[in-house]
Protein backbone atom coordinates (compact mmCIF):
# COMPACT_ATOMS: atom_id res chain seq x y z
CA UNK A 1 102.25 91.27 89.02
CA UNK A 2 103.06 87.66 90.33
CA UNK A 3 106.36 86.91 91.80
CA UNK A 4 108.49 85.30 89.04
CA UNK A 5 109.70 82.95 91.70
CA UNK A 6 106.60 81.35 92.19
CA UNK A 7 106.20 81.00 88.04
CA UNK A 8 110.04 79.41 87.78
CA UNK A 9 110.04 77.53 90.78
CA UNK A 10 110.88 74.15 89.80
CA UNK A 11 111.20 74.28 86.30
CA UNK A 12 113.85 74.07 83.62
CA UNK A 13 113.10 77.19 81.24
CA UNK A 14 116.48 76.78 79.59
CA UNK A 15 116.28 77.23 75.76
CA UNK A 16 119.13 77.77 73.26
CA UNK A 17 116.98 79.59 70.99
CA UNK A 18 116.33 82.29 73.48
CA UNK A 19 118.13 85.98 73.22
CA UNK A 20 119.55 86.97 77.15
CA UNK A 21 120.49 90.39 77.58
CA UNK A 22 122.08 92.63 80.81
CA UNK A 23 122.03 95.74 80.75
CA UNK A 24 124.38 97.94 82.92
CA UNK A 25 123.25 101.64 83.30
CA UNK A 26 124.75 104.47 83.91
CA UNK A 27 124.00 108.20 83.77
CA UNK A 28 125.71 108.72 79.95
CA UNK A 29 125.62 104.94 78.48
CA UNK A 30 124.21 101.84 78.91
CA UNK A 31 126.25 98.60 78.83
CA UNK A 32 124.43 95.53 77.17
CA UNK A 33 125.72 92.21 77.19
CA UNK A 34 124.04 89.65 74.78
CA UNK A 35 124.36 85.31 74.64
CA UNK A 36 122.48 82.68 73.62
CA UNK A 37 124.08 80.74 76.37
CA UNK A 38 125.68 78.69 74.48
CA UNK A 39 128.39 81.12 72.60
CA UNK A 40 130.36 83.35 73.99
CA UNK A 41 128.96 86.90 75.70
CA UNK A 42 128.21 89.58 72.83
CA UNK A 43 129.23 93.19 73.89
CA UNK A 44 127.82 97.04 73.28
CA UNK A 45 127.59 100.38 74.42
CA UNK A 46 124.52 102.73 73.48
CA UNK A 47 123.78 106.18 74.72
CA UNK A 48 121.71 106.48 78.03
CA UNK A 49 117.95 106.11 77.61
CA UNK A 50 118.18 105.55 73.80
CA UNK A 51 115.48 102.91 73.67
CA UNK A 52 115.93 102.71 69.75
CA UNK A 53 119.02 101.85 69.73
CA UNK A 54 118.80 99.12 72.38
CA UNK A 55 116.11 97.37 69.86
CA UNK A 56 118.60 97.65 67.01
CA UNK A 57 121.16 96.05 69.08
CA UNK A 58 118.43 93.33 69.64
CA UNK A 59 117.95 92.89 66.04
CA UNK A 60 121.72 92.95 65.90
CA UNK A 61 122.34 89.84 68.28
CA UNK A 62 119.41 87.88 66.70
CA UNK A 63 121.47 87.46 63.84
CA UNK A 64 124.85 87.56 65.30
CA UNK A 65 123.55 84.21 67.28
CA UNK A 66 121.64 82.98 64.74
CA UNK A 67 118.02 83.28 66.96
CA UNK A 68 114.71 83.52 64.63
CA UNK A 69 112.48 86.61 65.50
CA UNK A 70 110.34 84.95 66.77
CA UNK A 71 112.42 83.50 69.57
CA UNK A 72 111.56 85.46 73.31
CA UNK A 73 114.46 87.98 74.65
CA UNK A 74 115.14 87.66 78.62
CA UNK A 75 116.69 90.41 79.95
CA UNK A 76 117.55 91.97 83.68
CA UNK A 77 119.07 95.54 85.21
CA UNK A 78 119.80 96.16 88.50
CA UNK A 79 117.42 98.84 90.45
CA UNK A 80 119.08 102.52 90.83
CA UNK A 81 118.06 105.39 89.58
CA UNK A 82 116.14 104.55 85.99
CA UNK A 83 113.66 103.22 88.24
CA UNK A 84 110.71 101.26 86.58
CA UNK A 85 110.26 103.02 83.05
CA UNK A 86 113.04 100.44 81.50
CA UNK A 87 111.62 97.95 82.54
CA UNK A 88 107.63 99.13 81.97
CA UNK A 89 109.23 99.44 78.17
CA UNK A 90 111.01 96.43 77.76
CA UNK A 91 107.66 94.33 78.89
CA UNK A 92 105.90 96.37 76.11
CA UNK A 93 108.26 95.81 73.30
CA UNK A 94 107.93 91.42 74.31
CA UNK A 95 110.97 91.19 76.13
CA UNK A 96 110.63 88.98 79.44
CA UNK A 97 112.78 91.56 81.90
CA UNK A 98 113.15 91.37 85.67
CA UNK A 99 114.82 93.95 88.08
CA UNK A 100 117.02 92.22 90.37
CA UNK A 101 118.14 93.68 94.04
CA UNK A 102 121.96 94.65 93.73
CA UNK A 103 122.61 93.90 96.66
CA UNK A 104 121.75 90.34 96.39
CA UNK A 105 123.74 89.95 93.78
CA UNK A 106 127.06 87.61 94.68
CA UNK A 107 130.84 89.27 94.42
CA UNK A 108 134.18 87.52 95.00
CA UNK A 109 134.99 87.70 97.87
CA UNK A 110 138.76 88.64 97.67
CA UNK A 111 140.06 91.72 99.42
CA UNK A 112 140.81 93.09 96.31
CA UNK A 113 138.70 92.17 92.85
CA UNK A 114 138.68 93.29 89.45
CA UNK A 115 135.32 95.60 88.72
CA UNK A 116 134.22 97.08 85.63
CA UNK A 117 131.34 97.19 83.43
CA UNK A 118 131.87 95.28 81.21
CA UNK A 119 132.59 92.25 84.26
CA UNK A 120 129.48 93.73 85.62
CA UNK A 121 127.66 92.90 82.71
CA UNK A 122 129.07 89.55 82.22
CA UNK A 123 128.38 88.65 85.73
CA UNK A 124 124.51 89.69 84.93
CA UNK A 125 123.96 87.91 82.40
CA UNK A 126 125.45 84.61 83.66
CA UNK A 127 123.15 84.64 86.70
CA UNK A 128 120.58 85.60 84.04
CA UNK A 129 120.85 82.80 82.44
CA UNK A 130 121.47 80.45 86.07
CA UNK A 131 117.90 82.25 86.66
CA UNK A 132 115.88 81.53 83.75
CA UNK A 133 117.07 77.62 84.06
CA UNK A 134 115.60 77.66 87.45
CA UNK A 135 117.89 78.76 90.17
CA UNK A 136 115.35 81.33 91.67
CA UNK A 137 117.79 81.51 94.44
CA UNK A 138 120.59 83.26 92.63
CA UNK A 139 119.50 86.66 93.75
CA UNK A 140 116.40 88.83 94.55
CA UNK A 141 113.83 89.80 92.03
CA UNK A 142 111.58 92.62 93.08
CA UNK A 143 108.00 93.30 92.51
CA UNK A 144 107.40 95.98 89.97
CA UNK A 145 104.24 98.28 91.71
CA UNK A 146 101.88 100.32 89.48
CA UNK A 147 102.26 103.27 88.34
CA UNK A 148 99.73 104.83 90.57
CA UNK A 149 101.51 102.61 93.31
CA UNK A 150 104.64 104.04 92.57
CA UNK A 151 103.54 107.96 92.20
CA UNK A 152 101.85 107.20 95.88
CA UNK A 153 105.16 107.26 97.42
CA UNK A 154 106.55 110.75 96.52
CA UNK A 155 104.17 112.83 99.00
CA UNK A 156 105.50 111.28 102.13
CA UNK A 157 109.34 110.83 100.84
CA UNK A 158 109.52 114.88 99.56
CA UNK A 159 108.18 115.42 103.33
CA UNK A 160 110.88 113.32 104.78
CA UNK A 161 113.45 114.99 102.44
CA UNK A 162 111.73 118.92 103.43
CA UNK A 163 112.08 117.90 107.10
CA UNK A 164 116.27 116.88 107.03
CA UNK A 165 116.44 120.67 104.87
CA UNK A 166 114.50 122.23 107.79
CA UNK A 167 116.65 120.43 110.59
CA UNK A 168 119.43 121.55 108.58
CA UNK A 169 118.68 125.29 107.58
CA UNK A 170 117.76 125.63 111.52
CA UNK A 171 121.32 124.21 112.74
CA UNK A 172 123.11 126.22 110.29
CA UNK A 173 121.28 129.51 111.60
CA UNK A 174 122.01 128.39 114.94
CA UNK A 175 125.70 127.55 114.55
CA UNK A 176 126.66 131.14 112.69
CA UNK A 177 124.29 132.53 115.59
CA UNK A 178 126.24 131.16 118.06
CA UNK A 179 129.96 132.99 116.19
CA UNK A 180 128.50 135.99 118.57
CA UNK A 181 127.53 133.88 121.43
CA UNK A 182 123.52 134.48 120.55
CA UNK A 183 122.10 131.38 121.75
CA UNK A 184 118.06 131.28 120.73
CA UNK A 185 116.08 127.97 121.04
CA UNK A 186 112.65 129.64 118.36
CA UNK A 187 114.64 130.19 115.13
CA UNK A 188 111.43 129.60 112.48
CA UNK A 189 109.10 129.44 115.42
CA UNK A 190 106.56 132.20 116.98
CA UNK A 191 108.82 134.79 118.49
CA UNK A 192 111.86 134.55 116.48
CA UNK A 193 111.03 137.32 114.33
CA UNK A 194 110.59 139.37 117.30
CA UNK A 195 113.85 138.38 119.03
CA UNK A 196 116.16 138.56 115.77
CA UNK A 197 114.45 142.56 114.62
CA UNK A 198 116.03 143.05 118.80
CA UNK A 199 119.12 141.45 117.97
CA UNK A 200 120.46 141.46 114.52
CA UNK A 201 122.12 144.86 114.97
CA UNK A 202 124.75 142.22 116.81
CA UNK A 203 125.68 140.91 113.88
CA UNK A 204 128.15 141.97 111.06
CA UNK A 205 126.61 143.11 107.75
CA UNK A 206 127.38 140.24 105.91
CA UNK A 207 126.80 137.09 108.36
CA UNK A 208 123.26 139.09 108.96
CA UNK A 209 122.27 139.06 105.23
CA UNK A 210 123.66 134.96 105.16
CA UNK A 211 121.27 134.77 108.51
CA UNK A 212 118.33 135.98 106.52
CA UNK A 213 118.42 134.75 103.80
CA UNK A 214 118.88 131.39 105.49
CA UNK A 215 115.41 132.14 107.33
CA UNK A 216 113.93 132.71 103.52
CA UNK A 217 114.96 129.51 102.87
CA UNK A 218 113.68 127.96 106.19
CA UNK A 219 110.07 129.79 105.48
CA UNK A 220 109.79 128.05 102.02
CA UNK A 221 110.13 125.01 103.95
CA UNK A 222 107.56 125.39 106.60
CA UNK A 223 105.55 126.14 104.02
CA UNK A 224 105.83 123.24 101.66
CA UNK A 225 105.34 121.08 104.64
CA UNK A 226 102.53 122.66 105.73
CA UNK A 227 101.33 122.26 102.06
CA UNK A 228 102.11 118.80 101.89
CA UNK A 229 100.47 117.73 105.15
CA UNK A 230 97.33 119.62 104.73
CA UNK A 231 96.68 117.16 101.79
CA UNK A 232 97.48 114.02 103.64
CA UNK A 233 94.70 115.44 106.22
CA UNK A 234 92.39 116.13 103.75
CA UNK A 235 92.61 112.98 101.92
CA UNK A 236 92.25 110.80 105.03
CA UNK A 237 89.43 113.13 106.35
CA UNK A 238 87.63 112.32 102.75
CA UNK A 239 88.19 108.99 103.12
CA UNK A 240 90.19 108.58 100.14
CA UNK A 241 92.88 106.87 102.20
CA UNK A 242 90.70 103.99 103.68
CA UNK A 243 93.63 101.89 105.37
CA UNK A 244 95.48 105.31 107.01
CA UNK A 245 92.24 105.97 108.33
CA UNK A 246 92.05 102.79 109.65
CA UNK A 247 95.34 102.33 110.57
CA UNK A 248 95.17 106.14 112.58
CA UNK A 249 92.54 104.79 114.33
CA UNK A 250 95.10 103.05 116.70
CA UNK A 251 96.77 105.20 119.58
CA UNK A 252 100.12 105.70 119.25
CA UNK A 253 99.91 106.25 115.17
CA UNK A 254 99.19 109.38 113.43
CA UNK A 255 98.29 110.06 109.68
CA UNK A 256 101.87 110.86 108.98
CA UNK A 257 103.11 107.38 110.31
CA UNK A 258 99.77 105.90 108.62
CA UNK A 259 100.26 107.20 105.49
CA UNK A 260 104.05 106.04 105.00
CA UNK A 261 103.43 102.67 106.48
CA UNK A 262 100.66 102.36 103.97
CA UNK A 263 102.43 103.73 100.75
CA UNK A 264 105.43 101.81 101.33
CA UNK A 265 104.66 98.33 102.79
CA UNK A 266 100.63 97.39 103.51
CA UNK A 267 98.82 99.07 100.61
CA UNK A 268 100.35 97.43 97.82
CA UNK A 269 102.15 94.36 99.33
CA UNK A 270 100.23 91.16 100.04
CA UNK A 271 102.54 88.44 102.29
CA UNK A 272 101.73 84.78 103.23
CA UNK A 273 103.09 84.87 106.54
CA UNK A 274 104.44 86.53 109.20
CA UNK A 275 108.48 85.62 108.04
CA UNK A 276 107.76 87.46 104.60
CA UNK A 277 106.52 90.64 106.32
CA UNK A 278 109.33 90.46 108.22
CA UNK A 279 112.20 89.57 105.31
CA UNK A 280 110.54 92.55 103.68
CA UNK A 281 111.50 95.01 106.39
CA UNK A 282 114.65 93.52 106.93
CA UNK A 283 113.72 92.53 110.19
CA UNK A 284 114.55 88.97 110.01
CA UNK A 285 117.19 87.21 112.42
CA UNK A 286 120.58 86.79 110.89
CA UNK A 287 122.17 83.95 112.31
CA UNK A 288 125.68 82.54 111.94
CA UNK A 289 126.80 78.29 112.15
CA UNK A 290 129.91 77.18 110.83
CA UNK A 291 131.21 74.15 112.61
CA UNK A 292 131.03 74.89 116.37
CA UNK A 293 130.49 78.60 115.53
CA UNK A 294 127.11 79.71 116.65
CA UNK A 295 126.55 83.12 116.41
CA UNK A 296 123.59 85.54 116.25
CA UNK A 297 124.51 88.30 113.63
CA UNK A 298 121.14 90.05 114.86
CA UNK A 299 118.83 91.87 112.03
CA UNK A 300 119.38 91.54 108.08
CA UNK A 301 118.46 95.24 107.41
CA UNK A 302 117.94 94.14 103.86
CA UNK A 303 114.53 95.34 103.32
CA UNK A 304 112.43 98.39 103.23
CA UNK A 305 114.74 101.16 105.46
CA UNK A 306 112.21 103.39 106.01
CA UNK A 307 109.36 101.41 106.89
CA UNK A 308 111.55 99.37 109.18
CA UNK A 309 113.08 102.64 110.83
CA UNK A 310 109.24 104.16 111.56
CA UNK A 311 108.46 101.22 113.33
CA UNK A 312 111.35 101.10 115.78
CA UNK A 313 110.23 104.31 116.60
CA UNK A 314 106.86 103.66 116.66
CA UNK A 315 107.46 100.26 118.88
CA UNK A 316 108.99 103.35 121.75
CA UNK A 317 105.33 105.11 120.88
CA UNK A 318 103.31 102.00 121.32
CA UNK A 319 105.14 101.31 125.06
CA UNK A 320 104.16 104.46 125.87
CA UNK A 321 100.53 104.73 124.42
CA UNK A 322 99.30 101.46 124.60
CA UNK A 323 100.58 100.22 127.88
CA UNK A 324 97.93 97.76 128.74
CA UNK A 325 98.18 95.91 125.34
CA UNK A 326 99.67 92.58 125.28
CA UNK A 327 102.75 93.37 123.29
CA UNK A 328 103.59 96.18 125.55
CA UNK A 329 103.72 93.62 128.56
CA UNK A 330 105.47 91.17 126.97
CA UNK A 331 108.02 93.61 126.25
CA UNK A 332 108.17 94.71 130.14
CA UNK A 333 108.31 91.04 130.77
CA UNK A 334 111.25 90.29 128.50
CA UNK A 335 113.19 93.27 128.64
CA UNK A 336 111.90 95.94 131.46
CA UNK A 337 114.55 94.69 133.60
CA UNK A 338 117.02 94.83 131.38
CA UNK A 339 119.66 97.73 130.64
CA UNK A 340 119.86 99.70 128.26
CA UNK A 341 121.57 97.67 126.08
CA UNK A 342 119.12 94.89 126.37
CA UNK A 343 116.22 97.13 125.69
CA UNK A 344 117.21 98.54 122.55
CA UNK A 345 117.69 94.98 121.70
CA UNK A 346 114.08 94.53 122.63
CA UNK A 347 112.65 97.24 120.63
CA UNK A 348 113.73 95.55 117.53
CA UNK A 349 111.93 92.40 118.39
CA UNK A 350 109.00 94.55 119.58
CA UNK A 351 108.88 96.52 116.10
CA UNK A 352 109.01 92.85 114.28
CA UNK A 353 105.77 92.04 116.59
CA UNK A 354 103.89 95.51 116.35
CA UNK A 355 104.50 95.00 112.27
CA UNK A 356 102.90 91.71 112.13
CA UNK A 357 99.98 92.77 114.82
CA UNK A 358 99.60 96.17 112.65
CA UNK A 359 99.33 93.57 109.15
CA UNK A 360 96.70 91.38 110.50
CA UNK A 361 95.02 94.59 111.56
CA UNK A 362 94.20 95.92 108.52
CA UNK A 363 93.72 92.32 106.39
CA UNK A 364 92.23 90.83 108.67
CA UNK A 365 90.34 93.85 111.48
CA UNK A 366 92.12 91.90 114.20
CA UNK A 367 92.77 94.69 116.76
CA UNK A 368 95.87 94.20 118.57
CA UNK A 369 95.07 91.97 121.51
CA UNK A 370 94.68 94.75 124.88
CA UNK A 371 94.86 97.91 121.98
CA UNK A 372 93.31 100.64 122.45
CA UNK A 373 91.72 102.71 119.62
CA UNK A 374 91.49 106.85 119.93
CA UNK A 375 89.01 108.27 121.90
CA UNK A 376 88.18 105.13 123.51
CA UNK A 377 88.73 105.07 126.82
């Protein structure tokens, strides 16, 4: 859908004979706040995802303010948990709704302020309202992907989520392991069956069944991961993945790096320029002027986390795999001298660069200027 920036920008949409309406969620209820803004802020409390009930409250306000039927109903949330269903629903039933980043969202700024819901929602719907008149800079609206965009995303997250449970089912065995002072380095691998059948008569009766039944646990793992990424293979190999293929083309990116960079940023995000690519991955400078204070806060973080944090990682890959390209020199240029310090300040800026390189890539088939693709020499 189009950004409703671009669709408010300069415009006055105030109208007195429009419904506005915040709703503050929660796992039991839902807090909705209701004005006409003009009148004072109307307040109610429905049950958690009872959508009938939030229409009869509609109906309720429209005649509590006085507002025909046919007048239009703006509302907002703030995006947690619910996720896109709200507001999916609320566009169906007429109502003009926008999901707003929380953290954009401005707080006192007092050591110590007053929060509840019900300030929550008042706060809401007065920027609602500050919104809808034409101040598209009170706060960040974000853009609602499909449905098919959305369900994209779950392969590669439930991977990330499987490794952290293997990395943690692994140190745990390790740790109560190490009670007796057995130190192995192949717990789930090859030869750990092997080396625990030669060992486990070391261990007390009850640690050993908590050991093995930790390695049942570790096995389902392996095994949904091994699940998992034998579909993202088989989906790039068939070509149903047309810009992972294209992007694992490159050296220095596999499928799995592919695939997330694709689901999460490229494949369903179009950008103007260079700075929105990088305000999306919060890898925009954040500086700091205030009289004769000039200070560089360094990145804004604000954006997508995980994107961002693959291609830190993948800026170390590129250095070491693409060598002869021209952001790997500059790099050695600006920073190979440097210490340590200085080079992990580097990598940042190097991420920002690979990002934008990586972008035109795959709109545009610019290959990285001095970028090698696999199995070229």
């Amino acid at each position: 859908m189009s950004a409703p920036e671009t669709v408010l920008q300069g415009k006055d949409r105030t109208n007195a004979h429009d419904l506005y309406m915040s709703l503050e969620l929660s796992d039991k209820r839902w807090n909705l706040t209701f004005g006409d803004g003009i009148r004072g802020p109307s307040r109610c409390t429905v049950a958690a995802g009872d959508c009938t009930a939030v229409l009869e409250r509609i109906g309720k306000a429209r005649v509590r303010f006085g507002i025909p039927a046919e007048a239009a109903v703006h509302a907002c949330y703030e995006a947690g948990r619910d996720g896109w269903w709200l507001h999916r629903w609320l566009v169906e039933q007429g109502i003009h709704n926008i999901v707003v980043d929380s953290a954009s969202i401005e707080v006192n700024r007092h050591a110590r302020r007053a929060k509840t819901d019900r300030l929550d929602g008042d706060k809401l719907l007065a920027m609602l309202q500050r919104y809808r008149a034409g101040e598209v800079r009170v706060w960040s609206v974000l853009r609602e992907p499909t449905p098919r965009q959305e369900d994209a995303r779950r392969l590669h997250r439930e991977l990330q989520r499987l490794s952290h449970e293997h990395t943690a089912h692994t140190n745990r065995i390790g740790s109560l392991l190490v009670l007796h002072n057995l130190r192995v380095h192949c717990i789930g691998g090859r030869n750990w069956q092997a080396w625990w059948d030669s060992h486990c008569a070391q261990v007390p009766p009850a640690l050993r069944g908590e050991i093995e039944r930790e390695c049942v646990r570790l096995m389902l793992v392996k095994q949904q991961m091994r699940t998992l990424e034998a579909t993202q293979r088989k989906e790039v190999e068939d070509r149903v993945q047309p810009q992972v293929s294209q992007l694992a083309k490159l050296r220095s990116i596999g499928v799995a790096s592919a695939w997330l960079l694709v689901k999460e940023l490229f494949g369903w995000r179009r950008f103007a320029n260079r700075r929105e690519l990088a305000g999306c991955l919060g890898l925009a400078p954040t500086p700091y002027a205030s009289g004769n204070s000039q200070i560089e806060q360094g990145i804004n973080k604000a954006g997508n986390k995980r994107a961002r944090t693959l291609l830190v990682e993948l800026a170390w890959s590129w250095l070491r795999y693409q060598p002869d390209s021209a952001l790997s020199q500059w790099f050695m240029r600006r920073f190979g001298a440097g210490a340590k310090r200085m080079r992990r300040i580097g990598i940042v800026a190097l991420a920002r660069r690979l990002a934008v390189a990586l972008w035109r890539y795959l709109e545009h088939g610019e290959i990285p200027a001095g970028a090698t693709l696999k199995g070229v020499a």
